[in-house]
Each structure stands twice: as structure tokens, then as C-alpha cells.
PDB file of N, CA and C in Angstrom:
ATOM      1  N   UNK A   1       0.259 -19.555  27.581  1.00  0.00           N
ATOM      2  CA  UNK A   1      -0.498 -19.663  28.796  1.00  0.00           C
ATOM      3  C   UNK A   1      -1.971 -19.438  28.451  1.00  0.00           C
ATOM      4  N   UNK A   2      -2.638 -20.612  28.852  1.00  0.00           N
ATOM      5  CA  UNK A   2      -4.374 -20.591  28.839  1.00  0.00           C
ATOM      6  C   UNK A   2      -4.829 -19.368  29.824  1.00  0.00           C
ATOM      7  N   UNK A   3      -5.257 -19.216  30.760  1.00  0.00           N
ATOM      8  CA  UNK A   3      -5.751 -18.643  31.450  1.00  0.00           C
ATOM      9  C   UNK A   3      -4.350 -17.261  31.594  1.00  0.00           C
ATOM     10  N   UNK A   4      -5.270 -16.554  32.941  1.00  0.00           N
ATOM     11  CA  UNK A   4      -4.626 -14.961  33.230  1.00  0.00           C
ATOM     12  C   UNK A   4      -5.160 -15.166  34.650  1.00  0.00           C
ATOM     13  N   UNK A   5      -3.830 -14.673  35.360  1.00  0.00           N
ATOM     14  CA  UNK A   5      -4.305 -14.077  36.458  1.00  0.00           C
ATOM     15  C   UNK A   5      -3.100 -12.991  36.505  1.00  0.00           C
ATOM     16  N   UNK A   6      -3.814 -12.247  37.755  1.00  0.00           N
ATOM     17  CA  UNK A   6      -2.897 -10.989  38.684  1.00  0.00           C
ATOM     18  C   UNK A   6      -1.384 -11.434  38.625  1.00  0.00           C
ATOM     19  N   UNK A   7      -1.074 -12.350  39.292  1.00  0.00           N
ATOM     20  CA  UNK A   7       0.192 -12.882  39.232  1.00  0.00           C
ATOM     21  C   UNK A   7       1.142 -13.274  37.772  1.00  0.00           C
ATOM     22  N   UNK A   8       0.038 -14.004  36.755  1.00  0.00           N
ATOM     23  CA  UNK A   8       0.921 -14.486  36.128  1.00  0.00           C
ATOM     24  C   UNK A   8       1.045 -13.384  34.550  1.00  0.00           C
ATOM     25  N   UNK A   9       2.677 -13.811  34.299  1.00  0.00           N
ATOM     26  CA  UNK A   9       2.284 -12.486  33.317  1.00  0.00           C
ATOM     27  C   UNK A   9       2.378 -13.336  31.778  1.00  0.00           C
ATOM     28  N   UNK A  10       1.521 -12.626  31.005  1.00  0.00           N
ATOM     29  CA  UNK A  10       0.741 -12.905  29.535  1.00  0.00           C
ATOM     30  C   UNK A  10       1.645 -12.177  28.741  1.00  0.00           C
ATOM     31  N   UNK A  11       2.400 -13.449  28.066  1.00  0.00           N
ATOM     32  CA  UNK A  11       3.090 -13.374  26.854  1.00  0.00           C
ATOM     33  C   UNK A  11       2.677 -12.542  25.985  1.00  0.00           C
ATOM     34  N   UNK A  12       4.158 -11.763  25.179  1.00  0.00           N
ATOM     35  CA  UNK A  12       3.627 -10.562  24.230  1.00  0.00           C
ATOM     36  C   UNK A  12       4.102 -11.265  22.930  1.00  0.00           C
ATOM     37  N   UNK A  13       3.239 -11.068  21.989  1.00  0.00           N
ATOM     38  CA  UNK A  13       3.078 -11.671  20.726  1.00  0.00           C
ATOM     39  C   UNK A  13       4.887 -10.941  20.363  1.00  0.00           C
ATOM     40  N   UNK A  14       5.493 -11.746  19.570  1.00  0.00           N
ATOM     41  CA  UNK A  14       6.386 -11.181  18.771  1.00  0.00           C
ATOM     42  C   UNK A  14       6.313 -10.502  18.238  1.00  0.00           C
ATOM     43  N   UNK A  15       7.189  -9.383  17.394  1.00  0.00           N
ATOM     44  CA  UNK A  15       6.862  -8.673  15.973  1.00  0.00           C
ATOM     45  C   UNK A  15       7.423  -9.398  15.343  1.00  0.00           C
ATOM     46  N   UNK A  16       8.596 -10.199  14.947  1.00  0.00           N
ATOM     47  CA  UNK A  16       9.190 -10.569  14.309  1.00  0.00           C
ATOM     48  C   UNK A  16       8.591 -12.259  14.475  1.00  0.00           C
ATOM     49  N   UNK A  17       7.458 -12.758  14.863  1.00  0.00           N
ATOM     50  CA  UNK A  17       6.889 -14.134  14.431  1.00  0.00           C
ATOM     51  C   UNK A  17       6.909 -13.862  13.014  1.00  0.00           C
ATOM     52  N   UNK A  18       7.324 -15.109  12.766  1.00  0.00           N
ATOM     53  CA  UNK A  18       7.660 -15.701  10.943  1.00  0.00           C
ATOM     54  C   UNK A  18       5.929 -15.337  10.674  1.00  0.00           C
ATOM     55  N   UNK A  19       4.905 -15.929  10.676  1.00  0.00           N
ATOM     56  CA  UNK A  19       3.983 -16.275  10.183  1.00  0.00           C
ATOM     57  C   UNK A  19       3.514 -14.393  10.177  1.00  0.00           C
ATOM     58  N   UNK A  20       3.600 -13.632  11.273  1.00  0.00           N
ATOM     59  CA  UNK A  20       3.491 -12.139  11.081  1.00  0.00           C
ATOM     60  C   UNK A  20       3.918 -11.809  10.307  1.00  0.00           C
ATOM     61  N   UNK A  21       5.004 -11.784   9.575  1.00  0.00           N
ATOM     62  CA  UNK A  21       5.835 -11.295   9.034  1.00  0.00           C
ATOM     63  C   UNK A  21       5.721 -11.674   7.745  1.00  0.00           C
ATOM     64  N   UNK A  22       5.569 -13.045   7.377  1.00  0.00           N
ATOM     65  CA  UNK A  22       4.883 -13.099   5.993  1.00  0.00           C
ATOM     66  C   UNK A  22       3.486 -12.502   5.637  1.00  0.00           C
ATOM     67  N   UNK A  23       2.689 -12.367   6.554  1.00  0.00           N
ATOM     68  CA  UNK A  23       1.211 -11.912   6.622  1.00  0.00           C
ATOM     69  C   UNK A  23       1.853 -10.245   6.523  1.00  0.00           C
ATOM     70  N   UNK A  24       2.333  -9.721   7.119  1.00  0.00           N
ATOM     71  CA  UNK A  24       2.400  -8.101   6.560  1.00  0.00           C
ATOM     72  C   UNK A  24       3.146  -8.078   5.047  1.00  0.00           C
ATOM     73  N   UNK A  25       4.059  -8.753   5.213  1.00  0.00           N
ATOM     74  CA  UNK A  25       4.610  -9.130   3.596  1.00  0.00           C
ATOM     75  C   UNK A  25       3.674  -9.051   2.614  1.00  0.00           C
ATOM     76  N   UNK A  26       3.393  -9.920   2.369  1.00  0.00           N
ATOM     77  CA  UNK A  26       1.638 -10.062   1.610  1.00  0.00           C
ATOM     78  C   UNK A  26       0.753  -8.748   1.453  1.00  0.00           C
ATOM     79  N   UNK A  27       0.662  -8.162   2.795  1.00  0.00           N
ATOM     80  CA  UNK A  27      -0.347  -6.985   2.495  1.00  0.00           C
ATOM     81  C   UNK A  27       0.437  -6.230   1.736  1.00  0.00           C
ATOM     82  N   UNK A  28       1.792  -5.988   2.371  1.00  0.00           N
ATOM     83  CA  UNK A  28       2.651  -4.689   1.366  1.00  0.00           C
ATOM     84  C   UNK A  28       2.647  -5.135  -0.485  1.00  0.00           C
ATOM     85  N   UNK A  29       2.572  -6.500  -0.749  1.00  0.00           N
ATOM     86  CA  UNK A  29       2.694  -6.714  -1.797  1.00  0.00           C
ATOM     87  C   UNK A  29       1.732  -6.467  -2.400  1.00  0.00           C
ATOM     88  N   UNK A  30       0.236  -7.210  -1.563  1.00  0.00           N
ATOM     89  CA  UNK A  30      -0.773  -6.432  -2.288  1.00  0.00           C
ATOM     90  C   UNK A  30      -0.974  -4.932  -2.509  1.00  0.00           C
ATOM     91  N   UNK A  31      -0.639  -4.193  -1.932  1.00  0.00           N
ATOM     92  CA  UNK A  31      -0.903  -2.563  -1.481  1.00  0.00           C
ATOM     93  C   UNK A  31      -0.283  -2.340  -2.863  1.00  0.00           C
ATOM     94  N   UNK A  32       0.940  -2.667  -2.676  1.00  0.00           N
ATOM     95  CA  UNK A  32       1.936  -1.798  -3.943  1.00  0.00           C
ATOM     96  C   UNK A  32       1.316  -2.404  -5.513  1.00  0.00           C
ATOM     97  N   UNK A  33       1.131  -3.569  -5.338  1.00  0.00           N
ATOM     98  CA  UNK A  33       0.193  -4.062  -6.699  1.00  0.00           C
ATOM     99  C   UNK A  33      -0.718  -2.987  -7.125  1.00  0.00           C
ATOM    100  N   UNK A  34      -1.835  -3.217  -6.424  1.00  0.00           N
ATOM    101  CA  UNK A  34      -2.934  -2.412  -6.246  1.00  0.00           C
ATOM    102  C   UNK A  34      -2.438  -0.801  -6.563  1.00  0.00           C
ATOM    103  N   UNK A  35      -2.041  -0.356  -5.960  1.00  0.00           N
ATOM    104  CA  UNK A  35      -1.474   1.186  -5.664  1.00  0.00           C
ATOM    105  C   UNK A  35      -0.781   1.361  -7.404  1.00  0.00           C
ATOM    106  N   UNK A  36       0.034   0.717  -7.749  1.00  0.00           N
ATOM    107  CA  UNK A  36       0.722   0.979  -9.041  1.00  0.00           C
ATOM    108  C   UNK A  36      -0.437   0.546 -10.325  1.00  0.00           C
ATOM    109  N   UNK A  37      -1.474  -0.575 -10.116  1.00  0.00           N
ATOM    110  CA  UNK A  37      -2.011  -0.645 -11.127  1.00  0.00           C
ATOM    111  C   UNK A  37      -3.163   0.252 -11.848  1.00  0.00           C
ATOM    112  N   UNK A  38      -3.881   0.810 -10.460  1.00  0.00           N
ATOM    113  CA  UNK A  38      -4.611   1.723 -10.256  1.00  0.00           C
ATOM    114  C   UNK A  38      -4.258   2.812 -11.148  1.00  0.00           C
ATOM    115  N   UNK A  39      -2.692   3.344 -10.603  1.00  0.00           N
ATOM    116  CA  UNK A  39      -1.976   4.352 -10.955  1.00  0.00           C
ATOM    117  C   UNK A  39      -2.255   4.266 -12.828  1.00  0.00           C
ATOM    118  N   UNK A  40      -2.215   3.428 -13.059  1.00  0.00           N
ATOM    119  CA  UNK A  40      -1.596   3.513 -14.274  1.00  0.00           C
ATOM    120  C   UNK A  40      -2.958   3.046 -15.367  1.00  0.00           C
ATOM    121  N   UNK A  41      -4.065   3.295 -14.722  1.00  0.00           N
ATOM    122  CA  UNK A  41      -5.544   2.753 -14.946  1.00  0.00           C
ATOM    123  C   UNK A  41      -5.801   1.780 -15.490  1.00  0.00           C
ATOM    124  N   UNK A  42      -4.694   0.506 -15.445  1.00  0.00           N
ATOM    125  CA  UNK A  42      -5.351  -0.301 -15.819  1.00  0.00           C
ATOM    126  C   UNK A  42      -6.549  -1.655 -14.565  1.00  0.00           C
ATOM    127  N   UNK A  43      -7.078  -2.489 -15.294  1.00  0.00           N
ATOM    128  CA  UNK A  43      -8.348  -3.100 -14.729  1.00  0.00           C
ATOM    129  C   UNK A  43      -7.292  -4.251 -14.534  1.00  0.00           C
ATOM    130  N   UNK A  44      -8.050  -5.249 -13.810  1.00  0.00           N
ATOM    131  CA  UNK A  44      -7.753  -6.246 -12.953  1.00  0.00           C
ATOM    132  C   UNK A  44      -7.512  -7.473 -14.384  1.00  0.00           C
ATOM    133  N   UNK A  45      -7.997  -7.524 -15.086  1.00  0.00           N
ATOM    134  CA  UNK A  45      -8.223  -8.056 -16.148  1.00  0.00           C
ATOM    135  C   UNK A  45      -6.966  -7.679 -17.280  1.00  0.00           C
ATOM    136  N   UNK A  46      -7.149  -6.709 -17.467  1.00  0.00           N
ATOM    137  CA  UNK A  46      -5.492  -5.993 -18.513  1.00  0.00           C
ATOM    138  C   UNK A  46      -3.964  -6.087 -18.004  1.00  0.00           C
ATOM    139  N   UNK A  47      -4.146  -5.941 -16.460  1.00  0.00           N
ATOM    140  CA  UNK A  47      -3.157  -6.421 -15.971  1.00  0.00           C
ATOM    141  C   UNK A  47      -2.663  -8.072 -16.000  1.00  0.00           C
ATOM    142  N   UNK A  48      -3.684  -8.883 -15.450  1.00  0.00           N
ATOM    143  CA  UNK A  48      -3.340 -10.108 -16.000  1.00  0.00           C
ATOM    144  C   UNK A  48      -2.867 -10.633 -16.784  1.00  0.00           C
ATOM    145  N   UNK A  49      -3.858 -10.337 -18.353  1.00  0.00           N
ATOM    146  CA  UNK A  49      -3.064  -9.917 -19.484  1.00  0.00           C
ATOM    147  C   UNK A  49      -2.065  -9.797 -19.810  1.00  0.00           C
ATOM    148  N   UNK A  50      -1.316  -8.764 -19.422  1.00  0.00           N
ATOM    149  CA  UNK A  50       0.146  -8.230 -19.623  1.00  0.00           C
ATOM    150  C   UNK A  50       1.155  -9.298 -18.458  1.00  0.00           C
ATOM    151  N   UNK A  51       0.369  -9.860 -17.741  1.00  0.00           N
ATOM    152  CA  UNK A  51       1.409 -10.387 -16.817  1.00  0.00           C
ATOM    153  C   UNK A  51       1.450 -11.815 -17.216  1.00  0.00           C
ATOM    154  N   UNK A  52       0.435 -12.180 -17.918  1.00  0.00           N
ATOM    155  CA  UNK A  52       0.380 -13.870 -18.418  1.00  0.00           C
ATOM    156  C   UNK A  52       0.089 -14.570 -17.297  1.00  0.00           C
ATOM    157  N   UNK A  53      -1.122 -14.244 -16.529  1.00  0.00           N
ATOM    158  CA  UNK A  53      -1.908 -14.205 -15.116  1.00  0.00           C
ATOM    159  C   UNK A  53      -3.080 -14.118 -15.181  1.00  0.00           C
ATOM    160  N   UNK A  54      -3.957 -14.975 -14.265  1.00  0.00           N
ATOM    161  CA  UNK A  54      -5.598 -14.800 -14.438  1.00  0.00           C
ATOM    162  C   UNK A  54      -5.716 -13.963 -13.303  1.00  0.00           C
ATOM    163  N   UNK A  55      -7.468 -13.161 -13.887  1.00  0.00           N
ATOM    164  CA  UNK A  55      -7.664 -12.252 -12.775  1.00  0.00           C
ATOM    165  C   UNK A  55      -7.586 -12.511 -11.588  1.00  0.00           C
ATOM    166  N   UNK A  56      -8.049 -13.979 -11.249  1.00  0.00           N
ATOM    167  CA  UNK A  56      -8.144 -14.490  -9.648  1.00  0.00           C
ATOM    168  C   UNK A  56      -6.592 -14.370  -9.095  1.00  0.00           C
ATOM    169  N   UNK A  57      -5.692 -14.577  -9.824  1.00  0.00           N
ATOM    170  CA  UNK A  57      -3.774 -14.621  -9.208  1.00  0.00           C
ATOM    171  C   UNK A  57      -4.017 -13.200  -9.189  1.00  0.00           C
ATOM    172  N   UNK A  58      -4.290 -12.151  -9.752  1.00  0.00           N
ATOM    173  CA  UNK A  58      -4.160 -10.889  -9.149  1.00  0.00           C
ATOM    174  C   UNK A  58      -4.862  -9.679  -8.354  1.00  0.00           C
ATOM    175  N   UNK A  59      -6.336 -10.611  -8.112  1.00  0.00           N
ATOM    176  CA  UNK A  59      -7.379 -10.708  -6.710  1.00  0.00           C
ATOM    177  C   UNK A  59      -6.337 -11.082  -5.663  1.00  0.00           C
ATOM    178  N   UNK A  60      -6.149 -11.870  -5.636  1.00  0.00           N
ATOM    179  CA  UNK A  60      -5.208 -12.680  -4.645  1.00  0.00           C
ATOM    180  C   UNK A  60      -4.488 -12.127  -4.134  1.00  0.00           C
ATOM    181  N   UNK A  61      -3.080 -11.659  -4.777  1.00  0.00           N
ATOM    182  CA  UNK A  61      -2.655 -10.865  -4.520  1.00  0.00           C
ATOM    183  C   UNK A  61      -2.923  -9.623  -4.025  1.00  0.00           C
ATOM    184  N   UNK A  62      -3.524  -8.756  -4.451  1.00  0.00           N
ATOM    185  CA  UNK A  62      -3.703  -7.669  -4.200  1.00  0.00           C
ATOM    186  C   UNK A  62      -4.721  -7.655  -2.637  1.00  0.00           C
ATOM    187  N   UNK A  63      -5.196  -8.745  -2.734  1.00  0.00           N
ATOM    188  CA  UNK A  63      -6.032  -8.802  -1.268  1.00  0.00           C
ATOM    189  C   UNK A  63      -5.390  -9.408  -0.405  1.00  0.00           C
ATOM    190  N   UNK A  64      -4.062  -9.433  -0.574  1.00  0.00           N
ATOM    191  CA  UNK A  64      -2.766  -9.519   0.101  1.00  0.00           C
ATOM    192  C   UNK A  64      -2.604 -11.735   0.789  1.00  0.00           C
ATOM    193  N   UNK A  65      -3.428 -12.413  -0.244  1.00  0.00           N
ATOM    194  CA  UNK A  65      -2.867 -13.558  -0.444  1.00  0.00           C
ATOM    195  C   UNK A  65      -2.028 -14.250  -1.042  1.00  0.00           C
ATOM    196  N   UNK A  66      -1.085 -13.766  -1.342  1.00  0.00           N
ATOM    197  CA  UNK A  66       0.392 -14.057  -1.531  1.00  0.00           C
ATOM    198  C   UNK A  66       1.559 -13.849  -1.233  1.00  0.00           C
ATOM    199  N   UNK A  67       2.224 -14.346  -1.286  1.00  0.00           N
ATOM    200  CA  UNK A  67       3.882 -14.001  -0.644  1.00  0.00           C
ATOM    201  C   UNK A  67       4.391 -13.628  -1.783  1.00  0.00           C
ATOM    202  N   UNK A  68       5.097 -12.426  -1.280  1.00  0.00           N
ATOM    203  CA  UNK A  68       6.078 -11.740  -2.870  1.00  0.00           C
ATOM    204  C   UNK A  68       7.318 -12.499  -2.773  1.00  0.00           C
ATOM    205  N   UNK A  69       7.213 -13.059  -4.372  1.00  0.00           N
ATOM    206  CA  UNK A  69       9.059 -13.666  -4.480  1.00  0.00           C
ATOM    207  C   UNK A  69       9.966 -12.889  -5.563  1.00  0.00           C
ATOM    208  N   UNK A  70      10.988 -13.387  -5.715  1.00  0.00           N
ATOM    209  CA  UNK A  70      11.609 -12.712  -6.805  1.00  0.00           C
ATOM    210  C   UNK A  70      10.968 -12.855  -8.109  1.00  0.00           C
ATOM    211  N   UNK A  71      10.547 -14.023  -8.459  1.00  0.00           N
ATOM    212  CA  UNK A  71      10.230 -14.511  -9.410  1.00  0.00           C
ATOM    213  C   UNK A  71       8.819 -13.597 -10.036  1.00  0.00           C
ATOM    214  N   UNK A  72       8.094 -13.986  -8.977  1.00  0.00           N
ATOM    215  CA  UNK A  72       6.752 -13.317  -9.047  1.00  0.00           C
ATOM    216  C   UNK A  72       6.922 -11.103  -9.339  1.00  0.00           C
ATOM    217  N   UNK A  73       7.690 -10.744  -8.480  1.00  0.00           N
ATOM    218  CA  UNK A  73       8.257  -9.599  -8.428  1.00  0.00           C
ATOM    219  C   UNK A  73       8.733  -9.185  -9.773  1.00  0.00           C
ATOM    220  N   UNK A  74       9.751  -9.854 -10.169  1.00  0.00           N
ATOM    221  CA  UNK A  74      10.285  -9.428 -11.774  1.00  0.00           C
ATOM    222  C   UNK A  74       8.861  -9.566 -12.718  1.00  0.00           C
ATOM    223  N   UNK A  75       7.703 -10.677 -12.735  1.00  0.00           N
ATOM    224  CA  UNK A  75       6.983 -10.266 -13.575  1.00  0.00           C
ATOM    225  C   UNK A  75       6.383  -9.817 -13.307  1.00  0.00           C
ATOM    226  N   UNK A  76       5.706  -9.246 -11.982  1.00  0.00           N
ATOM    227  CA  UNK A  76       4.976  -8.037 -12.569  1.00  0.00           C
ATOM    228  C   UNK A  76       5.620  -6.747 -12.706  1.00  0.00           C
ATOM    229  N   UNK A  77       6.635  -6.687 -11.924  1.00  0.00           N
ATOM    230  CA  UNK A  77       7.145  -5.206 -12.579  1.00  0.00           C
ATOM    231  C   UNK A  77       7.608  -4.968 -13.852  1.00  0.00           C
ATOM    232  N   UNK A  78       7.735  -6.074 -14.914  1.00  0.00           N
ATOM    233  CA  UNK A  78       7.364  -5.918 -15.843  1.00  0.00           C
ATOM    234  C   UNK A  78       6.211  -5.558 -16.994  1.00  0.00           C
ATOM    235  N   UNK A  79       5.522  -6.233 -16.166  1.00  0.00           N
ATOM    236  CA  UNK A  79       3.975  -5.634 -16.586  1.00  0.00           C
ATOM    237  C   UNK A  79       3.448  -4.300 -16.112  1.00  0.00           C
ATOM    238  N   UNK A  80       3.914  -3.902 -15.170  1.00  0.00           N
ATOM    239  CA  UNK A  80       3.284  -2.504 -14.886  1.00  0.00           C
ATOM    240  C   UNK A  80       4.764  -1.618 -15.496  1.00  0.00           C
ATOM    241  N   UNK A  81       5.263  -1.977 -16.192  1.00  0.00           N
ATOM    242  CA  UNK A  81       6.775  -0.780 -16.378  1.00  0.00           C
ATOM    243  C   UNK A  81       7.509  -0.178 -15.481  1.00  0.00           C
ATOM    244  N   UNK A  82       8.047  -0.923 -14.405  1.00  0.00           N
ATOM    245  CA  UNK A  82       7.973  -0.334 -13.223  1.00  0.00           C
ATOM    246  C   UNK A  82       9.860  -1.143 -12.711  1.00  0.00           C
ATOM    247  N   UNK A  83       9.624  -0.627 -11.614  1.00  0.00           N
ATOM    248  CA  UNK A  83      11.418  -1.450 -10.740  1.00  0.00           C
ATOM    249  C   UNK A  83      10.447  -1.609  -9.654  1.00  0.00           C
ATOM    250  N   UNK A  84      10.772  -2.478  -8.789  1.00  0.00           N
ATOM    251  CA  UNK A  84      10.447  -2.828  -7.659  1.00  0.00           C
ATOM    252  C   UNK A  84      11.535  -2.067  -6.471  1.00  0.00           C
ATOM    253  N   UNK A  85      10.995  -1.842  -5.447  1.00  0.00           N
ATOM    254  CA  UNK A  85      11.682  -0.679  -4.289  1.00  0.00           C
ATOM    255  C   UNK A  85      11.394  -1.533  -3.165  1.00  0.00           C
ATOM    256  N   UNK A  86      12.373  -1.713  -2.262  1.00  0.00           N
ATOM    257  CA  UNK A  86      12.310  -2.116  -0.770  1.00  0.00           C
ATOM    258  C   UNK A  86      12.874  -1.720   0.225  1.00  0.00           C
ATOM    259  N   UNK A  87      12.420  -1.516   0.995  1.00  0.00           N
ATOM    260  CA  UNK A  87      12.802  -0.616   2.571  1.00  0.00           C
ATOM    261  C   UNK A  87      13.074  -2.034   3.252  1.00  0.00           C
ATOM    262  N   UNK A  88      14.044  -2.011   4.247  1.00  0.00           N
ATOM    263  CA  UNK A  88      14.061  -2.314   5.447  1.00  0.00           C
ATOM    264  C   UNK A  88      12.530  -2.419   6.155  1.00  0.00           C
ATOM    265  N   UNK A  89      12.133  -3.665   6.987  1.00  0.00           N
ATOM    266  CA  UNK A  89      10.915  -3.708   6.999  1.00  0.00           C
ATOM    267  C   UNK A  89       9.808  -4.273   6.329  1.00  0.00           C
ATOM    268  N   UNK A  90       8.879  -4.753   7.374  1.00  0.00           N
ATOM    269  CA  UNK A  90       7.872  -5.914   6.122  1.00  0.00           C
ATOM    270  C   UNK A  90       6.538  -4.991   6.200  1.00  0.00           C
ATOM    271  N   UNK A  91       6.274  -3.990   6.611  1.00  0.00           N
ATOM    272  CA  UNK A  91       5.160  -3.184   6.916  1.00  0.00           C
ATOM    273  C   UNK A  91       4.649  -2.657   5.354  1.00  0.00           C
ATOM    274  N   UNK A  92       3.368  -2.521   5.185  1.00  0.00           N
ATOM    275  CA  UNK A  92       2.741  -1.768   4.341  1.00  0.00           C
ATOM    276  C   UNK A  92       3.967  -0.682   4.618  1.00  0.00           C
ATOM    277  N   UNK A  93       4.076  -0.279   2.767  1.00  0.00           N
ATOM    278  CA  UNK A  93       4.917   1.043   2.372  1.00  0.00           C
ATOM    279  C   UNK A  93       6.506   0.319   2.133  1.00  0.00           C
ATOM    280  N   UNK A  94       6.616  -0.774   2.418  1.00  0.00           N
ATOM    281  CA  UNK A  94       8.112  -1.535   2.431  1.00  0.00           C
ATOM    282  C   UNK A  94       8.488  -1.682   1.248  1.00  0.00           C
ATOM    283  N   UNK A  95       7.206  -1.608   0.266  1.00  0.00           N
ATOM    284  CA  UNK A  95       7.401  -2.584  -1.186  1.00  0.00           C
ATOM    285  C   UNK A  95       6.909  -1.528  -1.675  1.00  0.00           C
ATOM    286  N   UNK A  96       7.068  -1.207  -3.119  1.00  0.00           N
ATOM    287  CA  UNK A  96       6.266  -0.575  -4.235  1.00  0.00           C
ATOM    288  C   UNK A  96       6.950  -0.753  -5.230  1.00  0.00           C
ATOM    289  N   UNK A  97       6.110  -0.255  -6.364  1.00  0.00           N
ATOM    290  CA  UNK A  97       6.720  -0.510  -7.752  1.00  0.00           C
ATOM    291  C   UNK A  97       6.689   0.828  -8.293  1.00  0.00           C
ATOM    292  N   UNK A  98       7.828   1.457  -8.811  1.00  0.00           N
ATOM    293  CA  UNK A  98       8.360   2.255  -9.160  1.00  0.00           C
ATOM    294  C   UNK A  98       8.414   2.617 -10.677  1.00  0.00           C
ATOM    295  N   UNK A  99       7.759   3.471 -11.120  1.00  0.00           N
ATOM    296  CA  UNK A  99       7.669   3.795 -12.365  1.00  0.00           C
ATOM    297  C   UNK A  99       9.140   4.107 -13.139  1.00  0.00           C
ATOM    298  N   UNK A 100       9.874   3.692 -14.741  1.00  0.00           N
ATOM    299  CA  UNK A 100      10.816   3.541 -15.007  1.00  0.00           C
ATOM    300  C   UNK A 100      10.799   5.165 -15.616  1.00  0.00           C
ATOM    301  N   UNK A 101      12.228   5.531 -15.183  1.00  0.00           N
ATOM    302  CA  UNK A 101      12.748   6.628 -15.451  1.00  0.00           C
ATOM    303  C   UNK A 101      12.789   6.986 -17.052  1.00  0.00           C
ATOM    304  N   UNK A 102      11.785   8.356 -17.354  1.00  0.00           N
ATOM    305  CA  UNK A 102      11.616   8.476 -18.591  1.00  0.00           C
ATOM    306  C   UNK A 102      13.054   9.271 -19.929  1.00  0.00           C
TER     307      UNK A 102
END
């Protein structure tokens, strides 16, 4: 509905719209990128590196322009030494990468 009035009532956005839902996806993927690489001090650049990735694919990511897949998922949690973790939920905190049990 274009317009609003008194009478008419204004649609509530979904939570569960697809296009939402990949868009929080994305941020959680970036977050946990970010959050684990940090962790582990390496630069935007060394990570690439290790992932067989240019810095811009992991700009991208981390500024939450990408969709996490499996594919993508297994390599970098390889590169950061890590397991990947998922909650129920597409919200920032859903995703992280998990440091491997010493």
C-alpha cells in the first residue's frame, strides 16, 4: 500500500522475507569472519593468503557482502583453524568460527 490513512492498516515487513534473511546472513558471516580473524591477529591480506583469496573477497565479506555457503565456510575455517558453529537463527551471533580443540 502507497499511501496511509487512519483507516487503512500498513503492512508489517516480515522477519522471515527471504531477501532479510539473506542480508542478516551476510552480516553474521561477516561479523564471525572479522571477529575470528582479528582474534587471531592476522591482517586482511594474510588471511587471504591462507585462504587462496584476494583481499577485496575478504573486504566483502566481512562488510557483510556475501552469502555464507558450505563451500565458502569449509575454506575459511580452514584458514583461520577453526569449525564453524550455528545457532538456529540468521541474526548476528548465529555463525562463528570456533577455534580447534587443543
Amino acid at each position: 500500500m502507497v499511501g496511509y490513512h487512519t483507516r487503512w492498516v500498513r503492512p508489517e515487513a516480515s522477519a522471515e522475507d527471504p531477501e532479510r534473511v539473506a542480508i542478516r546472513e551476510a552480516l553474521a558471516f561477516g561479523k564471525a569472519l572479522y571477529d575470528r580473524r582479528t582474534a587471531l591477529g592476522l591482517s586482511v591480506a594474510q588471511l587471504a593468503d591462507r585462504a587462496g583469496m584476494t583481499e577485496d573477497d575478504i573486504e566483502c565479506i566481512e562488510e557483510g557482502g556475501t552469502a555464507p555457503t558450505v563451500p565458502l565456510l569449509r575454506l575459511l575455517a580452514a584458514a583461520l583453524d577453526a569449525d564453524v558453529r550455528l545457532t538456529p537463527g540468521h541474526d548476528v551471533g548465529s555463525l562463528w568460527f570456533e577455534a580447534h580443540a587443543a
